[in-house]
Protein backbone atom coordinates (compact mmCIF):
# COMPACT_ATOMS: atom_id res chain seq x y z
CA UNK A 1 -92.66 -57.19 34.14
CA UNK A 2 -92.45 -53.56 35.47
CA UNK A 3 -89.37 -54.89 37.16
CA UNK A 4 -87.88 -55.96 34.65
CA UNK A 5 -88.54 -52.47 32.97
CA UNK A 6 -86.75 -50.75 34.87
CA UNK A 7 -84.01 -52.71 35.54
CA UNK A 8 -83.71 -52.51 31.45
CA UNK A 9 -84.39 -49.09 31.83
CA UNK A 10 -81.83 -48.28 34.82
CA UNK A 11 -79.13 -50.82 33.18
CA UNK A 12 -78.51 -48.76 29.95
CA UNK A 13 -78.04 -45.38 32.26
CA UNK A 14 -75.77 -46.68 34.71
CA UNK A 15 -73.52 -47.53 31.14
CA UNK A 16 -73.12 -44.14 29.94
CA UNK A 17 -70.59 -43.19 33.17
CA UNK A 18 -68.94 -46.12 32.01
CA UNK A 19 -68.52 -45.51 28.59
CA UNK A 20 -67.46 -41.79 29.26
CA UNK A 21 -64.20 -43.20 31.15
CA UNK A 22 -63.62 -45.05 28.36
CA UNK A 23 -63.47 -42.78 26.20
CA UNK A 24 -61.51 -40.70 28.81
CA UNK A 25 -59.13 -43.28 28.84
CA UNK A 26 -58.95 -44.25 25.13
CA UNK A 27 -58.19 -40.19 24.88
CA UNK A 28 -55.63 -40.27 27.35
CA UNK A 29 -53.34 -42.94 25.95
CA UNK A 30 -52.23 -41.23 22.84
CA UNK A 31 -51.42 -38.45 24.68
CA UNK A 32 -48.61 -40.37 26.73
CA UNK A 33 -47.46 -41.61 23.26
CA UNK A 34 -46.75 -38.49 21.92
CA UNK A 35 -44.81 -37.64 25.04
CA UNK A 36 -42.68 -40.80 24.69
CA UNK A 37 -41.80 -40.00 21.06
CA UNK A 38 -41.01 -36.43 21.56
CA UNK A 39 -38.89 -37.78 24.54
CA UNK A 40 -37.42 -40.45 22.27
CA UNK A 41 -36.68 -37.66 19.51
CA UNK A 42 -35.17 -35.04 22.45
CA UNK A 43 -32.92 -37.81 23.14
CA UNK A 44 -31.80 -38.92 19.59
CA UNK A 45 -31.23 -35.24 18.95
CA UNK A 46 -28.80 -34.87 22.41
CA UNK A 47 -26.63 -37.92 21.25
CA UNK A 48 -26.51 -36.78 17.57
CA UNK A 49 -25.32 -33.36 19.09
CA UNK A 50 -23.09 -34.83 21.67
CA UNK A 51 -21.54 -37.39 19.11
CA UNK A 52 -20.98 -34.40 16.27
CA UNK A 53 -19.64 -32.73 19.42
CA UNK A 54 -17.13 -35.17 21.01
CA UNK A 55 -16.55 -37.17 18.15
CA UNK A 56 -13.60 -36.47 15.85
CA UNK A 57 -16.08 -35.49 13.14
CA UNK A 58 -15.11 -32.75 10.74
CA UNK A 59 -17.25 -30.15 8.42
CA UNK A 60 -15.43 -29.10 4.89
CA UNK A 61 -13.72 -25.68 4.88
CA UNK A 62 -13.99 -23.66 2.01
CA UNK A 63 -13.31 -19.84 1.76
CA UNK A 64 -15.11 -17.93 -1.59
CA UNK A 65 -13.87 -15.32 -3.12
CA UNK A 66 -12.84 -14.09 -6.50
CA UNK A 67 -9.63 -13.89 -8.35
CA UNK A 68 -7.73 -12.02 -10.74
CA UNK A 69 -5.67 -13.62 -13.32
CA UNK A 70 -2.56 -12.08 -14.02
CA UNK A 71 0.47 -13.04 -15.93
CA UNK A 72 3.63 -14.81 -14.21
CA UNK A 73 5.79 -12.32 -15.96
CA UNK A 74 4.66 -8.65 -17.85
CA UNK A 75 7.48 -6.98 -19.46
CA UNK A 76 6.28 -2.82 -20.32
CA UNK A 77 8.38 -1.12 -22.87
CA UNK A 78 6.88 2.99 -21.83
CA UNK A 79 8.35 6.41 -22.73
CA UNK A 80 8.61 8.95 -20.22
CA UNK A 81 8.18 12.68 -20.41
CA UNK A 82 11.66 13.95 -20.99
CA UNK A 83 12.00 11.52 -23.85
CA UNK A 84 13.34 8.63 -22.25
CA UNK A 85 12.51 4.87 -22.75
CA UNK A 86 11.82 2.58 -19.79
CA UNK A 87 11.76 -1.16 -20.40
CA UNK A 88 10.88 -2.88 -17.11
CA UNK A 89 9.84 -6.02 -15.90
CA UNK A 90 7.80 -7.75 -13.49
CA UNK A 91 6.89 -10.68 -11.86
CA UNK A 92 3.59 -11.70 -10.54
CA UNK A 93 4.49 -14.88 -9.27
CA UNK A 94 6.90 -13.16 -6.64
CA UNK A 95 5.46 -9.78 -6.76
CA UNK A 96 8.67 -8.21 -7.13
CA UNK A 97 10.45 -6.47 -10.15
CA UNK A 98 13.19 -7.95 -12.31
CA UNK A 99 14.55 -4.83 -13.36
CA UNK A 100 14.47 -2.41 -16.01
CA UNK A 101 16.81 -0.14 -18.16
CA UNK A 102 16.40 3.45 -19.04
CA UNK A 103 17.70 4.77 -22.60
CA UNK A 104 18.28 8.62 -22.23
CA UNK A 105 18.84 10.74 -25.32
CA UNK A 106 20.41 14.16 -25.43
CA UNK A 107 19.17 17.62 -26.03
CA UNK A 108 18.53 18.61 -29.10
CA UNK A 109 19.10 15.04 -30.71
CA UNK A 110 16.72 13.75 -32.94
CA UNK A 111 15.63 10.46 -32.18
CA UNK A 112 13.33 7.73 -34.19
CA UNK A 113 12.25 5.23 -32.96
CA UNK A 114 9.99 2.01 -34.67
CA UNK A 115 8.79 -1.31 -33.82
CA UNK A 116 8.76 -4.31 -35.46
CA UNK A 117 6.50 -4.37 -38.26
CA UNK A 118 5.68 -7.61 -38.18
CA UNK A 119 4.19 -7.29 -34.05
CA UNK A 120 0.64 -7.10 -33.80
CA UNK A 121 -1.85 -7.68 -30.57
CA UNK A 122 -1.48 -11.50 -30.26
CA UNK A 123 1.23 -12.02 -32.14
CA UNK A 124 3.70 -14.81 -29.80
CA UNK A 125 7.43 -13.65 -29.73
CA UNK A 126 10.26 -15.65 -27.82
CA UNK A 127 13.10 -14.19 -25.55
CA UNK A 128 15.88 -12.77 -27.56
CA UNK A 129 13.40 -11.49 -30.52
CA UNK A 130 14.48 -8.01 -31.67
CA UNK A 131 10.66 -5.86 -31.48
CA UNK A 132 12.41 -2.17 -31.86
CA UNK A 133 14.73 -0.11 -33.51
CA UNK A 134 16.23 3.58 -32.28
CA UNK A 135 17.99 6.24 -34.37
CA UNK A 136 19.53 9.18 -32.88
CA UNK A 137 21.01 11.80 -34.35
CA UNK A 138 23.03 12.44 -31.41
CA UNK A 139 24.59 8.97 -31.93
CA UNK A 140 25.63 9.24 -35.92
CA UNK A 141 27.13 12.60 -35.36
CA UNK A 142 29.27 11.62 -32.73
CA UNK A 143 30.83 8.84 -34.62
CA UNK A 144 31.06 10.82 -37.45
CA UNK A 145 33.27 13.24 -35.30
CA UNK A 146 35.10 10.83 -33.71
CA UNK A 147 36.12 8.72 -37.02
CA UNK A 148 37.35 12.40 -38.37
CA UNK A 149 39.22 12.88 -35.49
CA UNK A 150 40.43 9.28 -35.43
CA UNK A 151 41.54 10.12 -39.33
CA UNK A 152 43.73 13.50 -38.38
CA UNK A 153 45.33 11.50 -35.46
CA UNK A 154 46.40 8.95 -38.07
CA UNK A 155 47.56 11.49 -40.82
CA UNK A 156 49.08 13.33 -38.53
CA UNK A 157 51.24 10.75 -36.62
CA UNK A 158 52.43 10.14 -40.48
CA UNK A 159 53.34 13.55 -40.97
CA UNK A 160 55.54 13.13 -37.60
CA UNK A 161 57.15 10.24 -38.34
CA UNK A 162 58.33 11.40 -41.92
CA UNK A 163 59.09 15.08 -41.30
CA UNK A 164 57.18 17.51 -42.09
CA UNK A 165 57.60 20.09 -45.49
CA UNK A 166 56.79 23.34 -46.34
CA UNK A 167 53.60 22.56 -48.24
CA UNK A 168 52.65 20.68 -44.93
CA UNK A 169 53.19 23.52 -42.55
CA UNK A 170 51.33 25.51 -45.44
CA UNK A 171 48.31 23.50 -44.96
CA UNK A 172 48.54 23.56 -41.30
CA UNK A 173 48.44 27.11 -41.06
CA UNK A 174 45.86 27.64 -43.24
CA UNK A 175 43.48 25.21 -41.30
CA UNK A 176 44.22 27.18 -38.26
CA UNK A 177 42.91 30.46 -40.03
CA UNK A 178 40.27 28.17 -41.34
CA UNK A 179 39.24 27.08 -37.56
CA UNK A 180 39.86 31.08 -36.36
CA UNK A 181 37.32 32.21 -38.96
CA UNK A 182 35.14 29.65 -38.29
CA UNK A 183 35.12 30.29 -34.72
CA UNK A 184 34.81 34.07 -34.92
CA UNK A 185 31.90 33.34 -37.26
CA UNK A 186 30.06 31.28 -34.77
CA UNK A 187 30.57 34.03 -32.02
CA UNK A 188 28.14 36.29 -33.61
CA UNK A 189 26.04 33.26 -33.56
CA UNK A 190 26.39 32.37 -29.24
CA UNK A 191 25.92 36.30 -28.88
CA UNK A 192 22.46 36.03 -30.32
CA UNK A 193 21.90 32.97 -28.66
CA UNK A 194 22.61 34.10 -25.53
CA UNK A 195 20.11 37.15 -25.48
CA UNK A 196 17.38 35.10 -26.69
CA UNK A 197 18.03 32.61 -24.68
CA UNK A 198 18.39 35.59 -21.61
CA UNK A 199 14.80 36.44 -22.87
CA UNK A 200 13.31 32.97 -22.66
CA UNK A 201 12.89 33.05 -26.29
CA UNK A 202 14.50 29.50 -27.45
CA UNK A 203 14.51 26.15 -25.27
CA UNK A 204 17.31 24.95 -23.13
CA UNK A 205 17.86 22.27 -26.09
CA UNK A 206 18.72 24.85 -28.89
CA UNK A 207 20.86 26.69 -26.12
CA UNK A 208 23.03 23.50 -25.71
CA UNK A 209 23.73 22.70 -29.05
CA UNK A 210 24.94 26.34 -29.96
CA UNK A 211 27.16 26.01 -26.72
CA UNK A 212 28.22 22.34 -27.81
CA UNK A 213 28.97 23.77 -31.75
CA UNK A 214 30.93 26.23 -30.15
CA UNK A 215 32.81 24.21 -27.87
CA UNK A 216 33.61 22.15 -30.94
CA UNK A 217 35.09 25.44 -32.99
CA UNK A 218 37.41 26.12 -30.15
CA UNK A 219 38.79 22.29 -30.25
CA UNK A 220 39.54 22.41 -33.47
CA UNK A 221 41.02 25.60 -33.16
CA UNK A 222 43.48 23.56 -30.80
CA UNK A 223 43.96 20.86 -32.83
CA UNK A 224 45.19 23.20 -35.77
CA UNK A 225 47.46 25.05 -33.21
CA UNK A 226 48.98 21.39 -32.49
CA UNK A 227 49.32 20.49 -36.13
CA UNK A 228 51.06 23.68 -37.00
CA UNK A 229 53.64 23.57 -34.39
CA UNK A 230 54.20 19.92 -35.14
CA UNK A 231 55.09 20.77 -38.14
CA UNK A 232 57.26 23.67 -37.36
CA UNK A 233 59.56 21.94 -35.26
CA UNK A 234 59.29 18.14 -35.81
CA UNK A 235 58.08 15.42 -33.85
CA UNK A 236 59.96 13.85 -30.79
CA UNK A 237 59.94 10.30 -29.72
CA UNK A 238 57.27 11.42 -26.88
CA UNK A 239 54.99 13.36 -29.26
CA UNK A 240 55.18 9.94 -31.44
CA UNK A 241 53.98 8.47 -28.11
CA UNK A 242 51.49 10.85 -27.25
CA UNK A 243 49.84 10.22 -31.14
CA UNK A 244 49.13 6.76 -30.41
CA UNK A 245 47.95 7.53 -26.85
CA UNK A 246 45.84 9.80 -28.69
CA UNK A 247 44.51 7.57 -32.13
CA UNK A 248 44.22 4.40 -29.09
CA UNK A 249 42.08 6.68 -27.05
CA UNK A 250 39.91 7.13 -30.34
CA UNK A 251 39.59 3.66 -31.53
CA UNK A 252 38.09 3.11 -27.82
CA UNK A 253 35.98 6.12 -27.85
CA UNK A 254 34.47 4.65 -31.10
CA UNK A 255 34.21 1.51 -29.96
CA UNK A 256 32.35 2.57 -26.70
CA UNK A 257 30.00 4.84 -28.79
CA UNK A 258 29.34 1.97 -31.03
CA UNK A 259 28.20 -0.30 -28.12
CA UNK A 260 25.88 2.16 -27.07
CA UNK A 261 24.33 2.53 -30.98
CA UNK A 262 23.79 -1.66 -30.11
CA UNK A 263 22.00 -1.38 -27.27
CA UNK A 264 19.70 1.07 -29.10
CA UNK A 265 17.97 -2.45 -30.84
CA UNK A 266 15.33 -3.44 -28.23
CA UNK A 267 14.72 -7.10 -27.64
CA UNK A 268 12.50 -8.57 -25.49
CA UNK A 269 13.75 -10.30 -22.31
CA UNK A 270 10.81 -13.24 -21.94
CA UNK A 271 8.81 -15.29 -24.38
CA UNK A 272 5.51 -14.40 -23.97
CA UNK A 273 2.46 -12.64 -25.75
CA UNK A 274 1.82 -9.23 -27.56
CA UNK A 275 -1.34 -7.32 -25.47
CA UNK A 276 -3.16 -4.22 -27.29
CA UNK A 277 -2.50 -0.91 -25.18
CA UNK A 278 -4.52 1.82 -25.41
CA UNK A 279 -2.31 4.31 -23.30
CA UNK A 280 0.10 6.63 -25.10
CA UNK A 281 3.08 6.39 -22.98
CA UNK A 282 3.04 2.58 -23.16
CA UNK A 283 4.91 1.36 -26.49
CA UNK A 284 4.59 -1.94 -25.91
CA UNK A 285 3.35 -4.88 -23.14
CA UNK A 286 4.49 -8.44 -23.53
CA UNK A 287 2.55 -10.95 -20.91
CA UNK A 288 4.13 -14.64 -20.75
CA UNK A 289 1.49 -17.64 -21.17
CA UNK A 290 1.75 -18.76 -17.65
CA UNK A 291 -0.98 -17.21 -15.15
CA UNK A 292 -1.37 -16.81 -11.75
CA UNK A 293 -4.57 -16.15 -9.73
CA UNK A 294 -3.90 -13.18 -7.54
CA UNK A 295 -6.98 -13.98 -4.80
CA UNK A 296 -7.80 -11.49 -1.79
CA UNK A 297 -8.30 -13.32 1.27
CA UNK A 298 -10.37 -11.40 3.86
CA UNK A 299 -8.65 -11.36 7.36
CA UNK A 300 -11.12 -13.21 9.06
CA UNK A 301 -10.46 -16.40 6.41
CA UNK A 302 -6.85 -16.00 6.71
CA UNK A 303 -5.76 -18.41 9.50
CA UNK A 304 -7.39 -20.79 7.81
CA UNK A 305 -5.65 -20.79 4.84
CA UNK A 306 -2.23 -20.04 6.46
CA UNK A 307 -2.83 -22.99 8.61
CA UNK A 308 -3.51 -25.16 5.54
CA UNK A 309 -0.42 -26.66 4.06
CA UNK A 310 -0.81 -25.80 0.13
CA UNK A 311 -4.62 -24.99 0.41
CA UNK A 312 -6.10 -26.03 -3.08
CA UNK A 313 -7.93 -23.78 -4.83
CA UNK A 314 -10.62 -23.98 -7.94
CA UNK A 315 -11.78 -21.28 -10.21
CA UNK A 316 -15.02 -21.19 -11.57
CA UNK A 317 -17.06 -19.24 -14.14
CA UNK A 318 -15.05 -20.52 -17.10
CA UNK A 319 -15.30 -23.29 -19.80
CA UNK A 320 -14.64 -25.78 -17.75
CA UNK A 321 -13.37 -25.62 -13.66
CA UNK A 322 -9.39 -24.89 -12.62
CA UNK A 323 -7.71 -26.25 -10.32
CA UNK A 324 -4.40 -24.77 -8.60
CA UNK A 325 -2.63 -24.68 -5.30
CA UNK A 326 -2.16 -21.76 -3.19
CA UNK A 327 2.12 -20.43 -3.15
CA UNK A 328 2.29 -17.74 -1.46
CA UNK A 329 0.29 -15.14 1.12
CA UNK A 330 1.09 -11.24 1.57
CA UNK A 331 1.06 -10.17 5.09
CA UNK A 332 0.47 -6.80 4.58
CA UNK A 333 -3.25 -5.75 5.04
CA UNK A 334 -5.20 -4.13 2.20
CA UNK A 335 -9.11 -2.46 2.53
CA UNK A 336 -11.22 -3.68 -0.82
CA UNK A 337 -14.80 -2.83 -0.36
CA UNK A 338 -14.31 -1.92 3.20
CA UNK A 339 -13.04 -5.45 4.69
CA UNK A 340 -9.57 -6.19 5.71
CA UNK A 341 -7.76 -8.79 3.06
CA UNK A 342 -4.42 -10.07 2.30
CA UNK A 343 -3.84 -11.14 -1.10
CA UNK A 344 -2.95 -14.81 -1.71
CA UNK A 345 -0.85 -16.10 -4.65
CA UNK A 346 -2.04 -19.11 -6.07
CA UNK A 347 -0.68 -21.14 -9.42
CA UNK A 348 -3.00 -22.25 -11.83
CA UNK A 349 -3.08 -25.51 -13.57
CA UNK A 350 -3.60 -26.55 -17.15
CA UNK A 351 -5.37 -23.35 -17.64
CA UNK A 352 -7.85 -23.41 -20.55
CA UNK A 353 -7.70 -21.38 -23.98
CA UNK A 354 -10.30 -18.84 -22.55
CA UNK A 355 -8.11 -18.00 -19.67
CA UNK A 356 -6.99 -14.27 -20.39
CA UNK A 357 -4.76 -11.52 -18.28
CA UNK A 358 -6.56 -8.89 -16.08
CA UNK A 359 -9.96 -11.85 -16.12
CA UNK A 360 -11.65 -11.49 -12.27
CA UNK A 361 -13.68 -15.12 -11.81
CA UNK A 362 -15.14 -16.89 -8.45
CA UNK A 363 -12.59 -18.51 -6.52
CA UNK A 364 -13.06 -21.20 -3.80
CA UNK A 365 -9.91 -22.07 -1.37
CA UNK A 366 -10.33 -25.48 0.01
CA UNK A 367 -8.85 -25.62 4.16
CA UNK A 368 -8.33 -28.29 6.55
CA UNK A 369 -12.17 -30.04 7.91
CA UNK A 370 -12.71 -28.00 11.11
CA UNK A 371 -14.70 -29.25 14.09
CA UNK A 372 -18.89 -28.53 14.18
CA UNK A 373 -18.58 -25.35 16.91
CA UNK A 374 -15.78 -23.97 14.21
CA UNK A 375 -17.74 -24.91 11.35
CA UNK A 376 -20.80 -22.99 12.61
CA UNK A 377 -18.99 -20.15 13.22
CA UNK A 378 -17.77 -19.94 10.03
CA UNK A 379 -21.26 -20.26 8.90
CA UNK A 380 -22.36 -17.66 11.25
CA UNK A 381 -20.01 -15.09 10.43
CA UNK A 382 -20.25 -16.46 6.63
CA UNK A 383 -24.25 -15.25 7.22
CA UNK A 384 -23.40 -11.59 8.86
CA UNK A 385 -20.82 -10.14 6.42
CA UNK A 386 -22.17 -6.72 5.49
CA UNK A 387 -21.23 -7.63 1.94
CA UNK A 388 -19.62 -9.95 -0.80
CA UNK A 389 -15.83 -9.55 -1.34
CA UNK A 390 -15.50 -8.67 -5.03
CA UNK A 391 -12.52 -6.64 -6.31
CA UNK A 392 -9.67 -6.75 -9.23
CA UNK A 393 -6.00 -6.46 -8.14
């Protein structure tokens, strides 16, 4: 029985080596599990990279940035310093001007000048609309000298071609006295002039117009020395000849003088709309209803888009999203916010009816897919830019 005791006894000792290998071994198995998945996950991720890197697999390409929205064509009616109007325009489509025309005005003239009553900020107006009217002074007395001149030419080449009488050679010589006094008059007149003008006492204008008055006296001092010997001692076939030289010479004078009184009603040269200005040398800005996004591309984004043909583009942060297609890229380097950009041209289409001139909105350019080690550079360099590109053109 003792025996047997200690066999039971001995029997249940010898077990607990055993069941510590077990457990050993029931430890040890998981552990070569785990290796066998990490393995099987090492290798997953080495064909998932070498398929994404030998396949032909490509990422999207998309460059952000913003945009300014700008009118295909602006035309800016402005006044200069000196007087003068400037009517130019310009188009944002090409970036270049389309011209512009300069109305100059005399010394001394006086010159009015109105717009349209009926033009307000908003108002829509089509090419060929008349928005402005000029007056000069300058302009009415001229062709009310010339049409008096034009007049004596006339009455005179009468008096040649019937003879002239003593009550005509009368006349005659009195205008020339007439003229003589009239001149002597105005001397008095340039004498003062002159010293006041010597003393920097009266503008260059007033100075010109005493000269120009005075200049005027002598010609029709001449004119009455003409008259009076005409009719002294006749006309002659060639003086006949020379009077309608003279009266044609007129007639295109006025004409000429006329044309230029024409050109003095402003029109405007594109259909477009009426924007408020708030400068006082600007008159008058018409923008046409057809926009353009005017985007700055920063040079490290620019192959990309050059190497897409007609990169798409979409702006954002309006009522609803814009599509458009890139037209046209600058290659001249520009510094906005410190990074290098060229500015891309891109045409918008269907804009909506909160799309407005000088608005600056997100922009995103989509390129051509690029490859995964192009993609994350783009991402890398996408993560390391010192700042956003934001900036009005």
């Amino acid at each position: 029985m003792a025996r047997l005791s200690l066999q039971d006894d001995v029997v249940p000792s010898s077990s607990h080596p055993a069941d510590g290998k077990g457990v050993e071994r029931r430890r040890s198995r998981p552990s070569g599990r785990r290796i066998l998945l990490l393995a099987t996950i090492a290798a997953v991720v080495v064909c998932a990279l070498g398929a994404v890197l030998f396949l032909p697999i490509r990422f999207p390409s998309v460059v952000s940035t913003y945009a300014t929205i700008a009118p295909v064509n602006r035309w800016v009616l402005s006044k200069a310093t000196d007087g003068q109007l400037i009517a130019s325009t310009f188009n944002y489509k090409t970036g270049l001007s389309e011209g512009f025309r300069v109305s100059t005005f005399n010394q001394g003239s006086s010159v009015h000048f109105s717009l349209h009553a009926a033009l307000v900020p908003g108002r829509a107006v089509s090419a060929g609309d008349t928005i402005a009217s000029i007056y000069s002074s300058d302009v009415a007395e001229r062709l009310i000298a010339l049409h008096g001149q034009l007049d004596a030419a006339r009455r005179l080449l009468e008096v040649n071609a019937t003879g002239a009488k003593s009550a005509i050679v009368t006349e005659a010589e009195k205008r020339l006295v007439f003229a003589q006094r009239r001149r002597e008059e105005h001397r008095k007149v340039e004498e003062r002039t002159q010293l006041l003008f010597d003393q920097h006492l009266i503008p260059q204008g007033e100075y010109d117009r005493i000269q120009s008055e005075a200049n005027e006296a002598q010609d029709e001092i001449s004119l009455a020395e003409s008259n009076l010997e005409a009719a002294r001692t006749g006309a002659k076939p060639e003086q006949l000849a020379l009077g309608n030289a003279n009266i044609a010479a007129l007639e295109s004078e006025i004409e000429a003088v006329t044309q230029r009184a024409a050109t003095f009603t402003l029109t405007t040269p594109i259909s477009g709309t009426v924007i408020s200005t708030f400068s006082e040398g600007t008159l008058l800005t018409i923008a046409s209803p057809e926009y353009v996004a005017l985007i700055p591309v920063r040079w490290i984004d620019y192959r990309r888009v050059a190497a897409t043909p007609k990169p798409s583009l979409v702006l954002l942060g309006l009522s609803q999203a814009v599509g458009g297609t890139v037209i046209a890229m600058n290659h001249e380097l520009q510094v906005l916010r410190g990074q290098e950009v060229l500015i891309a041209t891109g045409r918008i289409d269907a804009p909506p009816a909160d799309v407005m001139p000088g608005m600056l909105v997100p922009c995103r350019i989509t390129c051509t897919p690029v490859t995964a080690l192009e993609y994350g550079r783009q991402v890398f360099q996408a993560a390391t830019a010192s700042r956003p590109l934001l900036g009005a053109f």
